[in-house]
N, C-alpha and C. Protein backbone atom coordinates (compact mmCIF):
# COMPACT_ATOMS: atom_id res chain seq x y z
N UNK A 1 -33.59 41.74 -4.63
CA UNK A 1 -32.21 42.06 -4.27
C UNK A 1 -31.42 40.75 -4.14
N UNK A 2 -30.25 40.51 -4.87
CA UNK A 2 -29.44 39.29 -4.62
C UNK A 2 -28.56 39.21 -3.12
N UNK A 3 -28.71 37.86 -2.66
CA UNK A 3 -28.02 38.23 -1.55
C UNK A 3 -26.30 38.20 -1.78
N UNK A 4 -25.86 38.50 -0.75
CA UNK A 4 -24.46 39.24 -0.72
C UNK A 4 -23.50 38.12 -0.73
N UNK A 5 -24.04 37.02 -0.32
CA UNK A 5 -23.40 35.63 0.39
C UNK A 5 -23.54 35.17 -1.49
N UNK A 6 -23.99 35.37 -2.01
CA UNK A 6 -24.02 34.89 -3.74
C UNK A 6 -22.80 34.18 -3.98
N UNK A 7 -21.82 35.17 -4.37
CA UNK A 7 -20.78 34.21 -5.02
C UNK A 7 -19.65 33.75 -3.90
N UNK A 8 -19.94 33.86 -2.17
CA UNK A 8 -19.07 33.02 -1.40
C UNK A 8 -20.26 31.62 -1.57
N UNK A 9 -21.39 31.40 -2.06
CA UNK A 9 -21.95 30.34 -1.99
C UNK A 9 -21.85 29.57 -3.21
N UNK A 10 -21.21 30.23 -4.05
CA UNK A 10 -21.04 29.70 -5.32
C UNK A 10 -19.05 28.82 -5.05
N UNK A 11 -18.28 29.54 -4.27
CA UNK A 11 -17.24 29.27 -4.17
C UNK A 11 -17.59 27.93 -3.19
N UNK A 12 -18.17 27.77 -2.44
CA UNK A 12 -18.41 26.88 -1.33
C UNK A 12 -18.84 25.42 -2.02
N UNK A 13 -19.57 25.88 -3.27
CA UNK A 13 -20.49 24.74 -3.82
C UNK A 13 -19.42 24.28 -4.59
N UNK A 14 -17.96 24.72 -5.47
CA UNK A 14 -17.23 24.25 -6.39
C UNK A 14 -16.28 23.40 -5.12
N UNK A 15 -16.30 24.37 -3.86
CA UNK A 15 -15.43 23.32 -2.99
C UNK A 15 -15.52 22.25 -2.79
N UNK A 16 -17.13 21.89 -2.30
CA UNK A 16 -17.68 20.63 -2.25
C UNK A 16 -17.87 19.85 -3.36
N UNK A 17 -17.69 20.55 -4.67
CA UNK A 17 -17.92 19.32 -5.65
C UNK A 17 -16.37 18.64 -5.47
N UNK A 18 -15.35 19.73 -5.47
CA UNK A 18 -14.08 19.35 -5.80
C UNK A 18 -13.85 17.90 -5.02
N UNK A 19 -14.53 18.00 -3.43
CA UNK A 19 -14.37 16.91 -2.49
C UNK A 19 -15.30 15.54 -2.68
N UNK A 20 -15.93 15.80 -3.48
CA UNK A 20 -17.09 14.76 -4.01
C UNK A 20 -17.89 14.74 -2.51
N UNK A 21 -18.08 16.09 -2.26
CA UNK A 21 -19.67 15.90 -1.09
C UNK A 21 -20.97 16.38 -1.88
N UNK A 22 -21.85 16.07 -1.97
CA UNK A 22 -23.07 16.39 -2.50
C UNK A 22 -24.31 16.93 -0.98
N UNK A 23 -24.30 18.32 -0.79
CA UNK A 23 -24.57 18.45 0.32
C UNK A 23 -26.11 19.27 -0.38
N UNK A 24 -27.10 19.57 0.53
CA UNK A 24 -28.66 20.68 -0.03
C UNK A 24 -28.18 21.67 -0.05
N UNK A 25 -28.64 22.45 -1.44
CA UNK A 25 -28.63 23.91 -0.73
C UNK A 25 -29.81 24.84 -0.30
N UNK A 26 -29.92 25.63 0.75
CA UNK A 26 -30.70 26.10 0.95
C UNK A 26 -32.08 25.06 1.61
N UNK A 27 -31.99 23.50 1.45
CA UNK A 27 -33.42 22.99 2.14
C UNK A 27 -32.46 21.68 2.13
N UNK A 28 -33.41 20.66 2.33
CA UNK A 28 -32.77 18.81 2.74
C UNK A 28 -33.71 18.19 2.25
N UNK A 29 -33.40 17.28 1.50
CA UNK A 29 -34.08 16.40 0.76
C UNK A 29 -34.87 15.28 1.91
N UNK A 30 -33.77 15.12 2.95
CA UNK A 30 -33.97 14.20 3.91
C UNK A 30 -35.12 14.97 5.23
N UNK A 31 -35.96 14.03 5.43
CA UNK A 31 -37.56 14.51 5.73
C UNK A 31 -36.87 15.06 6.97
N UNK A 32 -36.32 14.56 8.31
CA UNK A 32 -35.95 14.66 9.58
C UNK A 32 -35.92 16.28 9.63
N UNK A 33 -34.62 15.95 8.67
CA UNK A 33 -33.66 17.21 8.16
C UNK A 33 -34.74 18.72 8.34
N UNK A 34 -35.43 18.54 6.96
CA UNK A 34 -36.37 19.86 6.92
C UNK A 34 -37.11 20.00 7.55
N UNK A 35 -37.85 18.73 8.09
CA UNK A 35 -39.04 19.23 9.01
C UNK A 35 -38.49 20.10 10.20
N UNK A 36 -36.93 19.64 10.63
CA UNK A 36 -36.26 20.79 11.77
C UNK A 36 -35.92 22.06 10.99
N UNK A 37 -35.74 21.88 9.96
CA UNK A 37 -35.45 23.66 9.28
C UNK A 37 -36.76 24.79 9.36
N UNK A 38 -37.78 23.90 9.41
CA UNK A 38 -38.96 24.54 9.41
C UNK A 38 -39.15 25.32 10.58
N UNK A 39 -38.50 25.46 11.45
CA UNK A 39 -38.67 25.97 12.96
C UNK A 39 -36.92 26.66 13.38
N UNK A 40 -35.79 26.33 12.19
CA UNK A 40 -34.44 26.71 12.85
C UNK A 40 -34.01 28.42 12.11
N UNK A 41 -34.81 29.34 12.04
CA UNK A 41 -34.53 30.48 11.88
C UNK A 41 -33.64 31.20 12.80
N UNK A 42 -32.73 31.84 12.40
CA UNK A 42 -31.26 32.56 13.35
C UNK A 42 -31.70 33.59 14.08
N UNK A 43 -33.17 34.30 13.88
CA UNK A 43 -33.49 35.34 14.38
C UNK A 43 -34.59 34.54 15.37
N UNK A 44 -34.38 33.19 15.59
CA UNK A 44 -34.49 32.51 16.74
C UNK A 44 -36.41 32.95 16.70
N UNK A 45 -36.89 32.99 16.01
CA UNK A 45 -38.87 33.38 16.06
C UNK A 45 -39.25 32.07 15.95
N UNK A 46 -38.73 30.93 15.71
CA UNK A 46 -39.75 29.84 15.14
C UNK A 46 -39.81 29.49 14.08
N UNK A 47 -39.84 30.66 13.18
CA UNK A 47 -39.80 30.60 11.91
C UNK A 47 -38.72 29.55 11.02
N UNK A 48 -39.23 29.43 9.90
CA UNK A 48 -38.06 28.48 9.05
C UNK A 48 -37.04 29.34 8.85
N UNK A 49 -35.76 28.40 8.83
CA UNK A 49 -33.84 29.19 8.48
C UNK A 49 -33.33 27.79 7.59
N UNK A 50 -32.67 28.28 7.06
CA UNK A 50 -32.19 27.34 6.11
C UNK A 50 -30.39 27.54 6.32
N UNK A 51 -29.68 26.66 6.41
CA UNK A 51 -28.22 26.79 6.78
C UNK A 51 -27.69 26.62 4.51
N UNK A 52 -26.93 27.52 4.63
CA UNK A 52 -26.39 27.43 3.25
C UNK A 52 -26.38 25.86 2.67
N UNK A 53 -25.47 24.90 3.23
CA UNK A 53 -25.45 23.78 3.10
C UNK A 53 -25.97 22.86 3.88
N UNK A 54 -26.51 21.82 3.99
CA UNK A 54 -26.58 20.80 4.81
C UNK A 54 -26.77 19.65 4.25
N UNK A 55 -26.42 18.37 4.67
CA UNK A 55 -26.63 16.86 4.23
C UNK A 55 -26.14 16.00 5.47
N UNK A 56 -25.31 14.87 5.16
CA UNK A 56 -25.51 13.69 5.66
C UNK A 56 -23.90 12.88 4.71
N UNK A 57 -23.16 12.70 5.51
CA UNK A 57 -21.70 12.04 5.18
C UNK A 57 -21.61 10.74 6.24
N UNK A 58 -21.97 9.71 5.31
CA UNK A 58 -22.00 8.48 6.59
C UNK A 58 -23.24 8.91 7.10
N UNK A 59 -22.53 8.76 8.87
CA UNK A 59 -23.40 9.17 9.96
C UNK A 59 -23.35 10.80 10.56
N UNK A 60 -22.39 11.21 9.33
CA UNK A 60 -22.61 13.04 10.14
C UNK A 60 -23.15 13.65 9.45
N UNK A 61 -23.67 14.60 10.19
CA UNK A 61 -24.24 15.74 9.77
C UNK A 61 -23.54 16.87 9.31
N UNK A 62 -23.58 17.41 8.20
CA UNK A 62 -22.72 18.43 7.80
C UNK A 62 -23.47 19.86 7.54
N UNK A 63 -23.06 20.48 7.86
CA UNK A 63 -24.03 21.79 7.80
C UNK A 63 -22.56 23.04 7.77
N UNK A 64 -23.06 23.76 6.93
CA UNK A 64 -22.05 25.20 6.25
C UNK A 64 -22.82 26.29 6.47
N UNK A 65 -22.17 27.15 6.92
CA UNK A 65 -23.56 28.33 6.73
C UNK A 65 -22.08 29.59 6.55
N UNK A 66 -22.56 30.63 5.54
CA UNK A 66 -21.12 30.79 4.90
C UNK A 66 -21.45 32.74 4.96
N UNK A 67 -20.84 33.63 5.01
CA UNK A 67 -20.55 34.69 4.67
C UNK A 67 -19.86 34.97 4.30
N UNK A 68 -20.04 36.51 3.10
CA UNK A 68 -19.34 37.13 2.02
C UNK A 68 -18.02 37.56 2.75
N UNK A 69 -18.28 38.73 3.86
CA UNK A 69 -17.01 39.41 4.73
C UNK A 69 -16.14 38.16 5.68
N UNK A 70 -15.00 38.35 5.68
CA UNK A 70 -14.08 37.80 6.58
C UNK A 70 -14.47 38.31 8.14
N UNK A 71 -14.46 39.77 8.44
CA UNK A 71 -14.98 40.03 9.40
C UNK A 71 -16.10 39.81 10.05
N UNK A 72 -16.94 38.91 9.53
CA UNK A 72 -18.54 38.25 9.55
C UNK A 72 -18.03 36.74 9.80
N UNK A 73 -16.74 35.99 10.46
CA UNK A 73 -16.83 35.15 10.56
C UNK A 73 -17.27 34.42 11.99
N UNK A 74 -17.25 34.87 13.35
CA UNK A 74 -17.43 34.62 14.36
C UNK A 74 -17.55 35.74 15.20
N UNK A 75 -18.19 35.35 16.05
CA UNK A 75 -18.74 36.25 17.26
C UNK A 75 -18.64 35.59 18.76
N UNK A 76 -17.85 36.05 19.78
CA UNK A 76 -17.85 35.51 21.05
C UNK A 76 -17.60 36.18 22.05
N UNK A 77 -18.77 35.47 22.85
CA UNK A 77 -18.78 36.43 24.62
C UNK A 77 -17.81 35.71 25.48
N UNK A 78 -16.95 36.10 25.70
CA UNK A 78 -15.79 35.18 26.93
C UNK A 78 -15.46 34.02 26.03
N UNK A 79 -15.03 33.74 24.49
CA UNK A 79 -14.58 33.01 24.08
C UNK A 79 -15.73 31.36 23.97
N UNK A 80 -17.03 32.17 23.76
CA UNK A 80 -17.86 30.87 23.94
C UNK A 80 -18.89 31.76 22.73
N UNK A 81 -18.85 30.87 21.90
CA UNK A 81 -19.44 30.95 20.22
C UNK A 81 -21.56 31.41 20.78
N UNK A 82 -21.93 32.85 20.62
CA UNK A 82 -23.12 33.28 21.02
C UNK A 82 -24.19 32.40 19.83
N UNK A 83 -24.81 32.16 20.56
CA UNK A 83 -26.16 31.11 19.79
C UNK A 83 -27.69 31.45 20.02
N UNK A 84 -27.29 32.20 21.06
CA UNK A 84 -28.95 33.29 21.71
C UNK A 84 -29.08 34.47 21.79
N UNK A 85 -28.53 34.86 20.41
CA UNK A 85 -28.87 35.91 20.81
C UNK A 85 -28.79 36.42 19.61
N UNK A 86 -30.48 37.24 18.85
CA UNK A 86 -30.89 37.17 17.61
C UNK A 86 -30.78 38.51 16.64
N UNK A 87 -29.78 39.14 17.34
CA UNK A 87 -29.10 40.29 16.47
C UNK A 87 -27.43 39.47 16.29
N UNK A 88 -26.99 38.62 16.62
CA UNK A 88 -25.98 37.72 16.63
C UNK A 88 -25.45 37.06 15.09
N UNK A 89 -26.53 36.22 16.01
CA UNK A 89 -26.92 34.88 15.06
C UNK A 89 -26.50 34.90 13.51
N UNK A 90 -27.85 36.03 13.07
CA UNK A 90 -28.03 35.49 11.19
C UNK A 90 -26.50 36.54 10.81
N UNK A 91 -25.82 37.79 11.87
CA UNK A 91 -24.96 37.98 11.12
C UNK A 91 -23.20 37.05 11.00
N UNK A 92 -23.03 36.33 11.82
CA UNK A 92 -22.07 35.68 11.39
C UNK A 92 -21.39 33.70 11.70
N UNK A 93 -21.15 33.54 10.50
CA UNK A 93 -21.03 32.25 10.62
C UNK A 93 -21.04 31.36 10.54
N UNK A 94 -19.92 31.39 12.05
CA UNK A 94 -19.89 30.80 12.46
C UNK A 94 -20.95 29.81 13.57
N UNK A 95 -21.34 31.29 14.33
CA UNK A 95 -22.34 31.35 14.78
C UNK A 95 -23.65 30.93 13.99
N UNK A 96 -23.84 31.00 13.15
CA UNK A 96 -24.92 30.29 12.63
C UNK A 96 -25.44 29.07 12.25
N UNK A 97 -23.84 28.65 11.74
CA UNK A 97 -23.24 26.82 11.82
C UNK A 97 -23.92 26.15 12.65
N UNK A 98 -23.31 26.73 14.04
CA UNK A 98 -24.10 26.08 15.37
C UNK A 98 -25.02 25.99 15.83
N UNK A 99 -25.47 27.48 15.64
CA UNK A 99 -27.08 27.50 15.48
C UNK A 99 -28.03 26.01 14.93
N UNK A 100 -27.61 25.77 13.47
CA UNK A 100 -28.24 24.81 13.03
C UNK A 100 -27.82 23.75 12.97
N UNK A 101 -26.93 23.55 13.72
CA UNK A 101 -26.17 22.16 13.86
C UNK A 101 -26.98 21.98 15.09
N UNK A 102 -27.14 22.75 16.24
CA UNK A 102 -27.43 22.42 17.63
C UNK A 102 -29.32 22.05 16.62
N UNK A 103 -30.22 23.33 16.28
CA UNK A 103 -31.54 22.67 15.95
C UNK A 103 -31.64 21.25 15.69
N UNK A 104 -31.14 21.05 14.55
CA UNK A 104 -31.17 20.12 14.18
C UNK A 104 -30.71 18.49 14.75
N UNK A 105 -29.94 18.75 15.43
CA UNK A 105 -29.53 17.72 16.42
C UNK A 105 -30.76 17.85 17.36
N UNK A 106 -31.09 18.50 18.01
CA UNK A 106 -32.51 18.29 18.95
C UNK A 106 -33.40 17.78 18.54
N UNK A 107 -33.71 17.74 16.63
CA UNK A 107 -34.90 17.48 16.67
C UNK A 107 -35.02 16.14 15.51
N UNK A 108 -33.91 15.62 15.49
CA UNK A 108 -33.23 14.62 14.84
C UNK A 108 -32.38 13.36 15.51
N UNK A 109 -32.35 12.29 14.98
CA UNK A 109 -31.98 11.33 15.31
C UNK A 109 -30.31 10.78 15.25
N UNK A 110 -29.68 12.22 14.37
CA UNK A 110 -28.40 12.40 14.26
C UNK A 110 -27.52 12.83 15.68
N UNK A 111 -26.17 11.89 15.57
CA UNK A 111 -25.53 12.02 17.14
C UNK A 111 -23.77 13.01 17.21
N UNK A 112 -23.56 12.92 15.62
CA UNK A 112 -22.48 13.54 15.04
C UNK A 112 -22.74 14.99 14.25
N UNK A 113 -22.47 15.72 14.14
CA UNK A 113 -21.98 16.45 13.46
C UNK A 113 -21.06 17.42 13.35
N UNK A 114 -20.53 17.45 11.94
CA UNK A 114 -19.39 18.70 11.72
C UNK A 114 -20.12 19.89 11.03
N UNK A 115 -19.79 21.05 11.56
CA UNK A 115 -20.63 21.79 11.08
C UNK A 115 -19.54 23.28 11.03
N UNK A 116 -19.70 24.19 9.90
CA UNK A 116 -18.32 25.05 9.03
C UNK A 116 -19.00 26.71 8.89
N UNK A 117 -18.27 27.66 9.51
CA UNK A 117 -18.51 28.64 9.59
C UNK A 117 -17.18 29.53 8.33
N UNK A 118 -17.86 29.33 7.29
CA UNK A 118 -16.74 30.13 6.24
C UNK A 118 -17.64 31.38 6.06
N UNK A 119 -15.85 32.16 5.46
CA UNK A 119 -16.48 33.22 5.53
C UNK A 119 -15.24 34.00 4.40
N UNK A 120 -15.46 35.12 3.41
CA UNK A 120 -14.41 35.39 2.71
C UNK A 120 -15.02 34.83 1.37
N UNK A 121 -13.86 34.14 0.40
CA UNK A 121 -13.73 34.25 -1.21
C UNK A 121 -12.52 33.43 -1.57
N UNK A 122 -12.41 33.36 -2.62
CA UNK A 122 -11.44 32.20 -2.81
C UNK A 122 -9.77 32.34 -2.67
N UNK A 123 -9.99 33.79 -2.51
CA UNK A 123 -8.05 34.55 -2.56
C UNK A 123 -8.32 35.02 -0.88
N UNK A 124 -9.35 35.07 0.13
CA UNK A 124 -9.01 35.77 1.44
C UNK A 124 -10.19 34.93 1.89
N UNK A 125 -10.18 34.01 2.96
CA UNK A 125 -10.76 33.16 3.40
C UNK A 125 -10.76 32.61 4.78
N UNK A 126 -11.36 32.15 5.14
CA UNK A 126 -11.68 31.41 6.64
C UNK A 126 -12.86 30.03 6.72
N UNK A 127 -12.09 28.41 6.95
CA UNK A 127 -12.89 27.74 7.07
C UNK A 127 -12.77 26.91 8.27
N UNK A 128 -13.96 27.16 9.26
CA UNK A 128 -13.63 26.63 10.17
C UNK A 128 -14.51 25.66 10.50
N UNK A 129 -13.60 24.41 10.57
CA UNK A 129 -14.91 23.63 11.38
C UNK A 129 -14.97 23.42 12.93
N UNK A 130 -16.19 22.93 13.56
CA UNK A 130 -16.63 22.34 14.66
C UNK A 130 -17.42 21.28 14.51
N UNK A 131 -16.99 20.61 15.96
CA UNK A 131 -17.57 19.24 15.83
C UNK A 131 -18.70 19.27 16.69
N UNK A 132 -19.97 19.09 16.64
CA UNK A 132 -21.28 18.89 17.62
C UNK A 132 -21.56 17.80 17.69
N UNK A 133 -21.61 17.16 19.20
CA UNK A 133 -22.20 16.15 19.62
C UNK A 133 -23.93 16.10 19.69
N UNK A 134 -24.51 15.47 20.15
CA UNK A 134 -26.10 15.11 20.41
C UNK A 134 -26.67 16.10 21.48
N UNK A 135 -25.73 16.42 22.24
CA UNK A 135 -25.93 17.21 23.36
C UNK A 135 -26.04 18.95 23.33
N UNK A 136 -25.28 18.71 22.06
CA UNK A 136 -24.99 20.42 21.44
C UNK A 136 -23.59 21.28 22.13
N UNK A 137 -22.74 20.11 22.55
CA UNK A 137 -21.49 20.87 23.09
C UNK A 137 -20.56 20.85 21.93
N UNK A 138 -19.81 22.02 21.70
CA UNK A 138 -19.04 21.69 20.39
C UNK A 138 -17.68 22.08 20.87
N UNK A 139 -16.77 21.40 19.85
CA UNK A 139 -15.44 21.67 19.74
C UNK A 139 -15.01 22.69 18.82
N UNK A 140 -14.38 23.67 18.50
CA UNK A 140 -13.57 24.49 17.62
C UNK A 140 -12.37 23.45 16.66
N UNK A 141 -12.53 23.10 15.83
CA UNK A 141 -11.08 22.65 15.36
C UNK A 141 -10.38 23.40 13.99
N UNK A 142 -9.59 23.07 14.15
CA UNK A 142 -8.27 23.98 13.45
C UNK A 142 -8.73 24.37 11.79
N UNK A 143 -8.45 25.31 11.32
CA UNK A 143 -9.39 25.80 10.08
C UNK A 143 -8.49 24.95 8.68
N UNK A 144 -9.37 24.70 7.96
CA UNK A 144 -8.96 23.62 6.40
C UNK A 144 -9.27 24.61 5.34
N UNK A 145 -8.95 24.55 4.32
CA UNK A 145 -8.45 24.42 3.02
C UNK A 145 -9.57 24.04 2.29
N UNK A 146 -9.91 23.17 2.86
CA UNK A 146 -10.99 22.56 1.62
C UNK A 146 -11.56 21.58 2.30
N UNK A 147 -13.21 20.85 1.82
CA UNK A 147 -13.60 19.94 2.52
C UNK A 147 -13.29 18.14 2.21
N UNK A 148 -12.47 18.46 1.76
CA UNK A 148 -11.55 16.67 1.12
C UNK A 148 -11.43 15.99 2.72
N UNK A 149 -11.17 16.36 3.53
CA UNK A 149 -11.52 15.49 5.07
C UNK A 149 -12.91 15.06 5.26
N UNK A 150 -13.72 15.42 4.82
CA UNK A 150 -15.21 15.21 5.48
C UNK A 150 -15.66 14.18 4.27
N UNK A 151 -15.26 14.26 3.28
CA UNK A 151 -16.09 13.21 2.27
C UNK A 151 -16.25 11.52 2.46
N UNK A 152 -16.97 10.90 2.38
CA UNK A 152 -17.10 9.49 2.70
C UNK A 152 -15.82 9.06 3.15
N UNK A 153 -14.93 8.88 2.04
CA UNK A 153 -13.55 8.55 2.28
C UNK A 153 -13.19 8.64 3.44
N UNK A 154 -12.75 10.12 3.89
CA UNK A 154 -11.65 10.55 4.90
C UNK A 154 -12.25 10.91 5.96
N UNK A 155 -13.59 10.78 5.96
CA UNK A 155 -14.23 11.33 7.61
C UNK A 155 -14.49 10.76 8.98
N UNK A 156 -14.33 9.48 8.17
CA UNK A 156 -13.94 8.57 9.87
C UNK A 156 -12.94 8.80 10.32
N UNK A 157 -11.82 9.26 9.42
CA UNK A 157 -10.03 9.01 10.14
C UNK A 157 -9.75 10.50 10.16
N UNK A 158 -11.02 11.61 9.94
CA UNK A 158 -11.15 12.78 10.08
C UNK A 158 -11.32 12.90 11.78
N UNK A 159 -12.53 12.43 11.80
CA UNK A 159 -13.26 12.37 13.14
C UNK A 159 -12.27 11.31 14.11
N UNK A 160 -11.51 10.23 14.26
CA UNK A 160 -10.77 9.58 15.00
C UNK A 160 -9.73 10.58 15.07
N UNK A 161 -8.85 11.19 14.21
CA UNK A 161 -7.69 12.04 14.62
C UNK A 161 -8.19 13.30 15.37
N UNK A 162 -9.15 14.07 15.05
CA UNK A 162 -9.23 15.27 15.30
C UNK A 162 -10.51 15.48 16.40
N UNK A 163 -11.22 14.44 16.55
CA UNK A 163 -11.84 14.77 17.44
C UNK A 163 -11.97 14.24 18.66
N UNK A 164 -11.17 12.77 18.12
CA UNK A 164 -11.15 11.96 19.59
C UNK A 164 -9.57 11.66 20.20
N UNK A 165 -8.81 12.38 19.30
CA UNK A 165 -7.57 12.28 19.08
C UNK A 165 -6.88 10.97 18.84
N UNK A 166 -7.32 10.42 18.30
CA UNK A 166 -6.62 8.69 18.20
C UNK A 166 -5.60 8.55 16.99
N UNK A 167 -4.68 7.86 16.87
CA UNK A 167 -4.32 7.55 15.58
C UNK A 167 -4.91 7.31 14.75
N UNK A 168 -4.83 7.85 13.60
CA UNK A 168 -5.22 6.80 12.75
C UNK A 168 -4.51 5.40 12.62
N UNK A 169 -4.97 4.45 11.70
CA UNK A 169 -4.49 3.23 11.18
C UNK A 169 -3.52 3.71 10.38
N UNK A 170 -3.14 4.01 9.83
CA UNK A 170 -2.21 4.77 9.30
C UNK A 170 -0.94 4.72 10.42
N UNK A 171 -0.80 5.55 11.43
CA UNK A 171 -0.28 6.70 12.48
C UNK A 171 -0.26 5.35 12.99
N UNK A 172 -0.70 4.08 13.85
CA UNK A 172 -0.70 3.32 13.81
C UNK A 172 0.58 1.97 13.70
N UNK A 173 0.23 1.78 12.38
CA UNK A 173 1.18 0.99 11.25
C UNK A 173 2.33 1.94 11.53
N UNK A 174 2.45 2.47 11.26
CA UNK A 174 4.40 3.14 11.25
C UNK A 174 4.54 3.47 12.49
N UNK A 175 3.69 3.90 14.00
CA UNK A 175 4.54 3.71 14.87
C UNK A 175 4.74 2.14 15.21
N UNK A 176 3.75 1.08 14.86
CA UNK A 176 4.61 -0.05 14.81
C UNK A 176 5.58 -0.56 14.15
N UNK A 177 5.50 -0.31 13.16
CA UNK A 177 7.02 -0.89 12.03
C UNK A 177 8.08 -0.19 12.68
N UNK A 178 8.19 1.65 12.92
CA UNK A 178 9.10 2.14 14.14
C UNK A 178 9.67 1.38 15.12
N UNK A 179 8.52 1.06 16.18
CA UNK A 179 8.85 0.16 17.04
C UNK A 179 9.45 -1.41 16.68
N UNK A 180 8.96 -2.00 16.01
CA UNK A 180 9.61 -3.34 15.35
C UNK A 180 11.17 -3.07 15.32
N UNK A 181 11.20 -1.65 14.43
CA UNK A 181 12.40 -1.66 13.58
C UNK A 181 13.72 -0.57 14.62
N UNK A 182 13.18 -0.55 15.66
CA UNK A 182 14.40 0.03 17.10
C UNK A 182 14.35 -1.58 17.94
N UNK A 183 13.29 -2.41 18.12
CA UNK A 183 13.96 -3.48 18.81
C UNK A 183 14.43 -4.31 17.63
N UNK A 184 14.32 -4.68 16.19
CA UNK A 184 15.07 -5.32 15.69
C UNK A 184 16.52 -4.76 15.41
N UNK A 185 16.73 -3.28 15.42
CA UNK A 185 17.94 -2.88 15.84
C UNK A 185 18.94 -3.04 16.73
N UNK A 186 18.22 -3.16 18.31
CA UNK A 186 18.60 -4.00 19.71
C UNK A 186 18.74 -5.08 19.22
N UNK A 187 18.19 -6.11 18.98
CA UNK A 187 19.08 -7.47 18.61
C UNK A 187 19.71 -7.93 17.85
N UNK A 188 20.10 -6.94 16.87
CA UNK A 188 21.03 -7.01 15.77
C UNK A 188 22.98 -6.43 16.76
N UNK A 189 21.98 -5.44 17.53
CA UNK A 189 23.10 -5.22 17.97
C UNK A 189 23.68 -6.04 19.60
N UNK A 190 22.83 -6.30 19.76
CA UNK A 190 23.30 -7.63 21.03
C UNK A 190 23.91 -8.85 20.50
N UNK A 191 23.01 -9.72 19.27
CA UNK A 191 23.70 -10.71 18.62
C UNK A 191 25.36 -10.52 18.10
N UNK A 192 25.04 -8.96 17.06
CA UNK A 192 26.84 -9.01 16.53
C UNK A 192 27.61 -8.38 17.93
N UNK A 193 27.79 -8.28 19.27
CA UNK A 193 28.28 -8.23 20.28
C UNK A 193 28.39 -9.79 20.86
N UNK A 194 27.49 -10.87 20.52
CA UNK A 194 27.46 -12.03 21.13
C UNK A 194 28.56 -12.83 19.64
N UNK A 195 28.73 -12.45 18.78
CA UNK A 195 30.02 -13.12 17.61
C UNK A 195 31.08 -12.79 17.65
């Protein structure tokens, strides 16, 4: 029987090429990686689970775990994303994201990760990421388009804006040239008052 998640995993994989991420599918090349998959099953037995995507951007961990239905995108008790609980779990997610973002952080040497609960098709969609620390506390952040933020390039000034809230260098530079360019205004206008 083909699974159902088929062609949202096929849409997921053209996303990531589009972004130039090269992520596993279905296992990890990287030893850490699988030897924790071998034990991160959603129906929480021990058993091996495999998250749709996973790899390694820089220093984060990226992990996708994707469903066909929109309505299969998240699940929450009092607004706190369920992770224990194994009629939950393998059906949506988001919830599953975390699932294997949290395993894998326990049993790995990784201290970052972003990890994406899509869900939908390429015309009706939902991509959401969260950010997991080492500890397994995560953030919700605001849903994207596509994964062009997370690729080598843009994922440091991904992770400085959005997760720690900082400027970027960017954001940065123009509120200084701003600032330069209101006090070089003040002394343009004090000097032609002093002629």
């Amino acid at each position: 029987m083909a699974r159902v998640e088929g062609s949202t995993d096929l849409w997921v994989d053209h996303l990531l090429n589009d972004s130039k991420i090269d992520l596993d599918y279905q296992s990890s090349h990287i030893k850490s990686i699988d030897d924790a998959l071998h034990t991160a099953s959603k129906k929480l037995n021990g058993k091996s689970g495999y998250a749709e995507y996973v790899g390694v951007v820089k220093d984060y961990l990226l992990v996708i775990e994707d469903k066909a239905d929109i309505s299969n995108h998240v699940y929450t008790d009092h607004d706190v994303i369920t992770t224990d609980d194994p009629m939950v779990v393998p059906k949506y997610a988001l919830n599953g994201a975390l699932h294997y973002a949290r395993h894998i952080l326990e049993r790995t040497s990784y201290k970052k990760c972003f990890a994406f609960g899509v869900s939908g098709n390429e015309k009706l969609h939902k991509i959401t990421p969260m950010f997991i620390n080492e500890r397994g506390d995560y953030d919700v952040l605001p849903d994207v388009e596509s994964f062009i933020s997370f690729n080598e390039k843009n994922i440091d000034e991904y992770y400085l804006k959005e997760v720690l809230h900082e400027d970027t260098n960017e954001e940065k530079t123009t509120a200084d040239i701003l600032k330069d360019a209101a006090q070089l205004h003040e002394d343009l206008r004090t000097y032609g008052q002093l002629t």
